[in-house]
Protein backbone atom coordinates (compact mmCIF):
# COMPACT_ATOMS: atom_id res chain seq x y z
CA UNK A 1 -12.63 1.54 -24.20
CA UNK A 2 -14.44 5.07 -23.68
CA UNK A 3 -13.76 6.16 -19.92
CA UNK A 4 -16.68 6.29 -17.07
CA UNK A 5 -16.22 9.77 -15.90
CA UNK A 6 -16.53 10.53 -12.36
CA UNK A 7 -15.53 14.10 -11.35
CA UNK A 8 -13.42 14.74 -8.81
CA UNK A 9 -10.46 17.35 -8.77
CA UNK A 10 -7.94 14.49 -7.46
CA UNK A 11 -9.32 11.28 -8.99
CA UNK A 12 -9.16 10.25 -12.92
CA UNK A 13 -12.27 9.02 -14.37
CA UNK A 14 -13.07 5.66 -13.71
CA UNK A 15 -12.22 2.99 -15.90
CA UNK A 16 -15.19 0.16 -16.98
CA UNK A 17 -12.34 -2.79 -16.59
CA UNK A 18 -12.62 -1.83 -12.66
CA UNK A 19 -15.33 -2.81 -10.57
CA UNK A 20 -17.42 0.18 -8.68
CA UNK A 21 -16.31 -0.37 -5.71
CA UNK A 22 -12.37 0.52 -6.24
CA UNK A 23 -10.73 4.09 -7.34
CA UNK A 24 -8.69 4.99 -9.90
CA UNK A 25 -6.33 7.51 -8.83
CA UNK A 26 -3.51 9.08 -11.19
CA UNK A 27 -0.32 10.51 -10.20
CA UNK A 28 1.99 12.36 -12.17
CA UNK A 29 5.95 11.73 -10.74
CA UNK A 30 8.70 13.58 -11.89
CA UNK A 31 10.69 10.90 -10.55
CA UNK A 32 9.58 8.19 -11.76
CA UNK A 33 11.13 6.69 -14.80
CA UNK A 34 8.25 4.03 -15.97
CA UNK A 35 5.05 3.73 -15.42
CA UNK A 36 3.87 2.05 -12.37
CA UNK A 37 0.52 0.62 -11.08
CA UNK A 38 -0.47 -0.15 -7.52
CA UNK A 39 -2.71 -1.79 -5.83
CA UNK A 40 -3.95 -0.59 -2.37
CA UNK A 41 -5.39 -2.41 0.44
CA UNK A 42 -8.08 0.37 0.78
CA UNK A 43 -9.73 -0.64 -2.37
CA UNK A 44 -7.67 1.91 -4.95
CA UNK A 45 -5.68 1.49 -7.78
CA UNK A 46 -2.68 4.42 -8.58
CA UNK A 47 -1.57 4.37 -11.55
CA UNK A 48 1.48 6.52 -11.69
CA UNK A 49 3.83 7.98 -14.91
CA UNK A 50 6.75 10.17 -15.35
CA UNK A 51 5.64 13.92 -16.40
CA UNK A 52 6.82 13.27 -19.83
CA UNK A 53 4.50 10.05 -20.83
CA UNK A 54 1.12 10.71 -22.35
CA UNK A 55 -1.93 10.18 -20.23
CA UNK A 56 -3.56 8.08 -22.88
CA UNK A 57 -0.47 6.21 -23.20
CA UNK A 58 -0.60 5.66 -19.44
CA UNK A 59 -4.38 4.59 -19.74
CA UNK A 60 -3.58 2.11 -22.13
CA UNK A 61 -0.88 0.65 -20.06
CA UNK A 62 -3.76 0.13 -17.00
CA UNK A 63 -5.70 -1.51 -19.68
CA UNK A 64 -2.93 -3.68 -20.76
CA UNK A 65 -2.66 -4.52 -17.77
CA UNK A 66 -6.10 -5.24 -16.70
CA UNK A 67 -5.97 -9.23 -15.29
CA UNK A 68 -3.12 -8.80 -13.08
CA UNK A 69 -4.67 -5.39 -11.64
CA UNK A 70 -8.09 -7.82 -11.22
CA UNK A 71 -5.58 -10.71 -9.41
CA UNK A 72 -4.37 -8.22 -7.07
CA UNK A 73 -7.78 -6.90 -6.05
CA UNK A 74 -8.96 -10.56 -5.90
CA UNK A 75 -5.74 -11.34 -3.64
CA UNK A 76 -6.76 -8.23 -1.22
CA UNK A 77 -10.45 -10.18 -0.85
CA UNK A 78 -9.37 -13.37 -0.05
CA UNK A 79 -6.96 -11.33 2.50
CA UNK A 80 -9.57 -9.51 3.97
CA UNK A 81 -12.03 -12.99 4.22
CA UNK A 82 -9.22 -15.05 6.29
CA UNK A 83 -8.55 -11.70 8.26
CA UNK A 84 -11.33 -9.64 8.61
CA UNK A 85 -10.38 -6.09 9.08
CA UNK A 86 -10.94 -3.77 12.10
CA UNK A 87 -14.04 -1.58 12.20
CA UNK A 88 -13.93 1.89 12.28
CA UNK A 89 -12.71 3.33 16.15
CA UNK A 90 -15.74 4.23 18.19
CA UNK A 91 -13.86 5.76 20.91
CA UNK A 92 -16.64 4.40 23.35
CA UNK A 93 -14.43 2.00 25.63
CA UNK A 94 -15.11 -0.92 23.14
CA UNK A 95 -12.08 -0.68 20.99
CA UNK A 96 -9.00 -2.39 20.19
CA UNK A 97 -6.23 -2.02 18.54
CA UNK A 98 -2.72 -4.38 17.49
CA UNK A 99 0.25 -3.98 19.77
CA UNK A 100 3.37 -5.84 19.45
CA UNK A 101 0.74 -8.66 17.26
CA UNK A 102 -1.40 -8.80 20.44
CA UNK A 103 -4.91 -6.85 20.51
CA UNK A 104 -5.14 -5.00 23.34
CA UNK A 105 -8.44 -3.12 24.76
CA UNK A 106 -8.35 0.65 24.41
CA UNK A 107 -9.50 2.31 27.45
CA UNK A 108 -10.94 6.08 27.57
CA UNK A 109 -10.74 7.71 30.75
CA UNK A 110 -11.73 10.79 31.70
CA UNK A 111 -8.78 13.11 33.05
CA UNK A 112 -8.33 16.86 34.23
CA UNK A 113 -6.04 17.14 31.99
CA UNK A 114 -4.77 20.19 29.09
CA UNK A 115 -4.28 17.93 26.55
CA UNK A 116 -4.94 14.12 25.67
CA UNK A 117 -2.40 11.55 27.24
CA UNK A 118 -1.82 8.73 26.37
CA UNK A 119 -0.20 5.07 28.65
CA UNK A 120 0.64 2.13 26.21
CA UNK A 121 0.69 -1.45 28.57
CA UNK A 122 1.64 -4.66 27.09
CA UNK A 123 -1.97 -5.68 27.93
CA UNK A 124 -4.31 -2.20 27.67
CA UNK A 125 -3.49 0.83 25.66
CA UNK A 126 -5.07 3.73 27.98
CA UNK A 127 -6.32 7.25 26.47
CA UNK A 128 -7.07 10.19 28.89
CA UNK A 129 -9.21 12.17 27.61
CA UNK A 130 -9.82 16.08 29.27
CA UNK A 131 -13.85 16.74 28.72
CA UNK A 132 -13.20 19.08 26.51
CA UNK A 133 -12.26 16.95 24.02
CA UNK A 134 -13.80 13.50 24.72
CA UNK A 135 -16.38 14.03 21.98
CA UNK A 136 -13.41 15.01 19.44
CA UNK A 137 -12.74 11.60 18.02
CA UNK A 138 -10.09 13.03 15.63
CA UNK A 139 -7.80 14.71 18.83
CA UNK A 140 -8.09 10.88 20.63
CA UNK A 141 -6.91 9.56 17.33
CA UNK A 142 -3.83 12.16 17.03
CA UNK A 143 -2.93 11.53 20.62
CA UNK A 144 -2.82 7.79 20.07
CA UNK A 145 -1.24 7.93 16.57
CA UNK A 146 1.51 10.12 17.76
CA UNK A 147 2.64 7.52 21.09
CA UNK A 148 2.21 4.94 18.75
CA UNK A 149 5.25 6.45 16.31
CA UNK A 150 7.17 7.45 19.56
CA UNK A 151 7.38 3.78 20.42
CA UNK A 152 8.02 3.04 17.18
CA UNK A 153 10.87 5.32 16.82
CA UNK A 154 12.67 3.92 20.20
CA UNK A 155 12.43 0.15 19.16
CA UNK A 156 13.76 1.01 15.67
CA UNK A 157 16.86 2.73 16.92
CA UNK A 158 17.41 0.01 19.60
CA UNK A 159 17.04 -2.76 16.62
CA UNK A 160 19.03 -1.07 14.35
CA UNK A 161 21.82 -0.58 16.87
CA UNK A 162 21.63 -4.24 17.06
CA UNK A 163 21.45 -4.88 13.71
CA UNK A 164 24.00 -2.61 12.71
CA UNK A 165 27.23 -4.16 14.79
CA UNK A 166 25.78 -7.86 13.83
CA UNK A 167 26.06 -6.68 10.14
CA UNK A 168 29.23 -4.29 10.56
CA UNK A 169 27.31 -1.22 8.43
CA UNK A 170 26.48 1.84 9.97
CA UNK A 171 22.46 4.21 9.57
CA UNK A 172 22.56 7.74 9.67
CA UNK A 173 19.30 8.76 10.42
CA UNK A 174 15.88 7.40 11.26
CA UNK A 175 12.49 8.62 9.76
CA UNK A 176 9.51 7.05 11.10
CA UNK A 177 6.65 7.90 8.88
CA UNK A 178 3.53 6.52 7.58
CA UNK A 179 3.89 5.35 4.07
CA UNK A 180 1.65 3.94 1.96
CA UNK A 181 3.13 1.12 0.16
CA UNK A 182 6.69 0.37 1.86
CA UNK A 183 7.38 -1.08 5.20
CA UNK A 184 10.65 0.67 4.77
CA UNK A 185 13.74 2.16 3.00
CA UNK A 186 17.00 3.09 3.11
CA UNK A 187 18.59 6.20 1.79
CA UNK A 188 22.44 6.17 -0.07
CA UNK A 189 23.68 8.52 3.07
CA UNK A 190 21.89 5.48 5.61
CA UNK A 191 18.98 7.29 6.20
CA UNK A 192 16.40 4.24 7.45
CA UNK A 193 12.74 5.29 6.70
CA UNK A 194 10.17 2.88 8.48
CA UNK A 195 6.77 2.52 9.20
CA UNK A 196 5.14 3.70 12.07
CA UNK A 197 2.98 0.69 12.13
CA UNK A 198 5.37 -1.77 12.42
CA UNK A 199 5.29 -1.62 16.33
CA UNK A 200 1.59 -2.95 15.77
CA UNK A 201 2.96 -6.07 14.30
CA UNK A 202 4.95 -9.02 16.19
CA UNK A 203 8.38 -7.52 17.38
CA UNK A 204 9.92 -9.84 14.58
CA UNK A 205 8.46 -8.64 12.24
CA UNK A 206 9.93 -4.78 12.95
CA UNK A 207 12.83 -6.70 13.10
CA UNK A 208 12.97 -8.21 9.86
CA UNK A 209 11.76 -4.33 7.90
CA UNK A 210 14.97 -3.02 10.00
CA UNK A 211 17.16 -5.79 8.93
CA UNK A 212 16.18 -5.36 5.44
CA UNK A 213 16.84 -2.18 4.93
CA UNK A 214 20.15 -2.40 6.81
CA UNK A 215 21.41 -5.01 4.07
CA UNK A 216 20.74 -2.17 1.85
CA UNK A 217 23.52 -0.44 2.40
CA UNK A 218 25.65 -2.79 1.05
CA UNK A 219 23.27 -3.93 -1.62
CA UNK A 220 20.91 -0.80 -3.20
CA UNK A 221 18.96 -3.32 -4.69
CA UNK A 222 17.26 -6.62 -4.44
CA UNK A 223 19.38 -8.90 -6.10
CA UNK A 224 20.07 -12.63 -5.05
CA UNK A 225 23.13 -11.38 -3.59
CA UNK A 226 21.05 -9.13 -1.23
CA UNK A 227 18.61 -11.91 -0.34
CA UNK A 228 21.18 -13.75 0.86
CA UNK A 229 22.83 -11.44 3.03
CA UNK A 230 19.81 -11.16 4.31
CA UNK A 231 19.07 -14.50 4.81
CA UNK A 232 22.56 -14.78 6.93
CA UNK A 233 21.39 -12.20 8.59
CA UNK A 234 18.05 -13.85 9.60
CA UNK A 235 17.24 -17.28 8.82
CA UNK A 236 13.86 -17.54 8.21
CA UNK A 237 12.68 -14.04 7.54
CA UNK A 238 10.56 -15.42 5.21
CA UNK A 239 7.76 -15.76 7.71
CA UNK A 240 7.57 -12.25 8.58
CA UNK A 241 7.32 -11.48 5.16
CA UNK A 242 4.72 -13.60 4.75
CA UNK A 243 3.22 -12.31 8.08
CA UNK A 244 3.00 -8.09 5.85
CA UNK A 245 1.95 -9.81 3.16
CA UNK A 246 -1.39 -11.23 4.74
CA UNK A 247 -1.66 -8.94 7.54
CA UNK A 248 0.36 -5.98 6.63
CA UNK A 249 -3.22 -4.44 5.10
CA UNK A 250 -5.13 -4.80 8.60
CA UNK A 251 -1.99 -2.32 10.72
CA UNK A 252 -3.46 0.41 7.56
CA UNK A 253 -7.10 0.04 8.84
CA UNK A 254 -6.15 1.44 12.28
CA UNK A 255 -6.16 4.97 12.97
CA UNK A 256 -6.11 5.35 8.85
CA UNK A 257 -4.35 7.92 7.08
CA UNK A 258 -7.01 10.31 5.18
CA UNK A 259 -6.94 9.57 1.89
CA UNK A 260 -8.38 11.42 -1.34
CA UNK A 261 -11.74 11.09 -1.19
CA UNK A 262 -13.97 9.80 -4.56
């Protein structure tokens, strides 16, 4: 099948076995060992190979692999039907945004103020906004972003305190970040990586990512022997799983990470 080229410096042509309306976006790893393909919730589909494969063998792997790319992107529409997703922030008073699994309002007020502040309420999330830079939507969105992964940084380390004793391991470190396909990980040296957006989901849910990645360091893998520590750990995790898998795709829509553009 001959390619549908569409120039851009950071996106591969387009493929015909896609529809228009998704990317194809290649990425060359030297660390990965196969190739890989994923399937974003933001309509784009990375197809990533080690350094040392072939791009046209890589190409014909996507095409190999054509129906189950098609049954994810099908997957992310009935998703998005049952659970419509956010619109865009308007930074007009009228906004609202997912906090603890609870939408709460988000409030602009004008301050006299250097910079933007920012008051997170279990009811309102409050932005206050110096004139300067009320009509600087991108400055309101930093401000908010970055109290967002403060309070996601100090419920992690109290939950994986907790988690820790329950499960007698220890965690080295804590990296709160904003990944695009993982929830979370954990490093050989117990380095925990997790989501920033996990404080926008139900507190459970943070809860089950931490404890997760805790039984990780005495499984590296995900083995039945690791789904059952987990499953000691927390009976029933597997409804906050199921919670990221149909929602996990809406906590991406808010304040989104800029992504190549097509």
């Amino acid at each position: 099948m001959q390619p549908n080229i569409q120039t851009s410096p950071q996106l591969s042509p387009q493929l015909n076995l896609f529809r228009d309306d998704y990317r194809l976006r290649e990425k060359v790893s030297t660390r990965a060992r196969n190739i890989r393909i994923e399937v974003r919730p933001w309509r784009e589909v990375v197809l990533v190979y080690p350094r040392w494969v072939a791009r046209a063998e890589a190409l014909a792997f996507l095409q190999s692999r054509d129906a189950w790319v098609r049954g994810k992107l099908a997957e992310f529409d009935a998703r998005e039907a049952d659970h419509p997703l956010p619109p865009p922030a308007r930074w007009d008073g009228t906004d609202e945004i997912l906090w603890r699994g609870t939408l709460v309002p988000v409030f602009i007020e004008p301050a006299t103020l250097r910079q933007v502040q920012v008051r997170i309420e279990p009811e309102r999330v409050t932005v206050f906004a110096p004139v300067q830079v009320r009509d600087h939507s991108h400055k309101l969105e930093q401000a908010l972003k970055r109290e967002l992964m403060r309070h996601a940084g100090v419920e992690a380390r109290r939950v994986l305190d907790l988690e820790a004793g329950r499960l007698g391991v220890t965690w080295t470190g804590l990296a709160v970040a904003d990944p695009q396909t993982q929830w979370g990980s954990c490093a050989s040296d117990g380095t925990v990586s997790l989501s920033w957006r996990l404080v926008m989901a139900p507190p459970a849910v943070l809860r089950y990512v931490s404890v997760h990645e805790l039984c990780h360091r005495l499984h590296m893998d995900h083995s039945p022997r690791f789904w059952r520590l987990v499953a000691r750990q927390l009976p029933g995790y597997a409804e906050q799983k199921a919670w990221l898998r149909d929602h996990g795709q809406r906590l991406h829509h808010y304040l989104p990470k800029l992504r190549p553009r097509g």
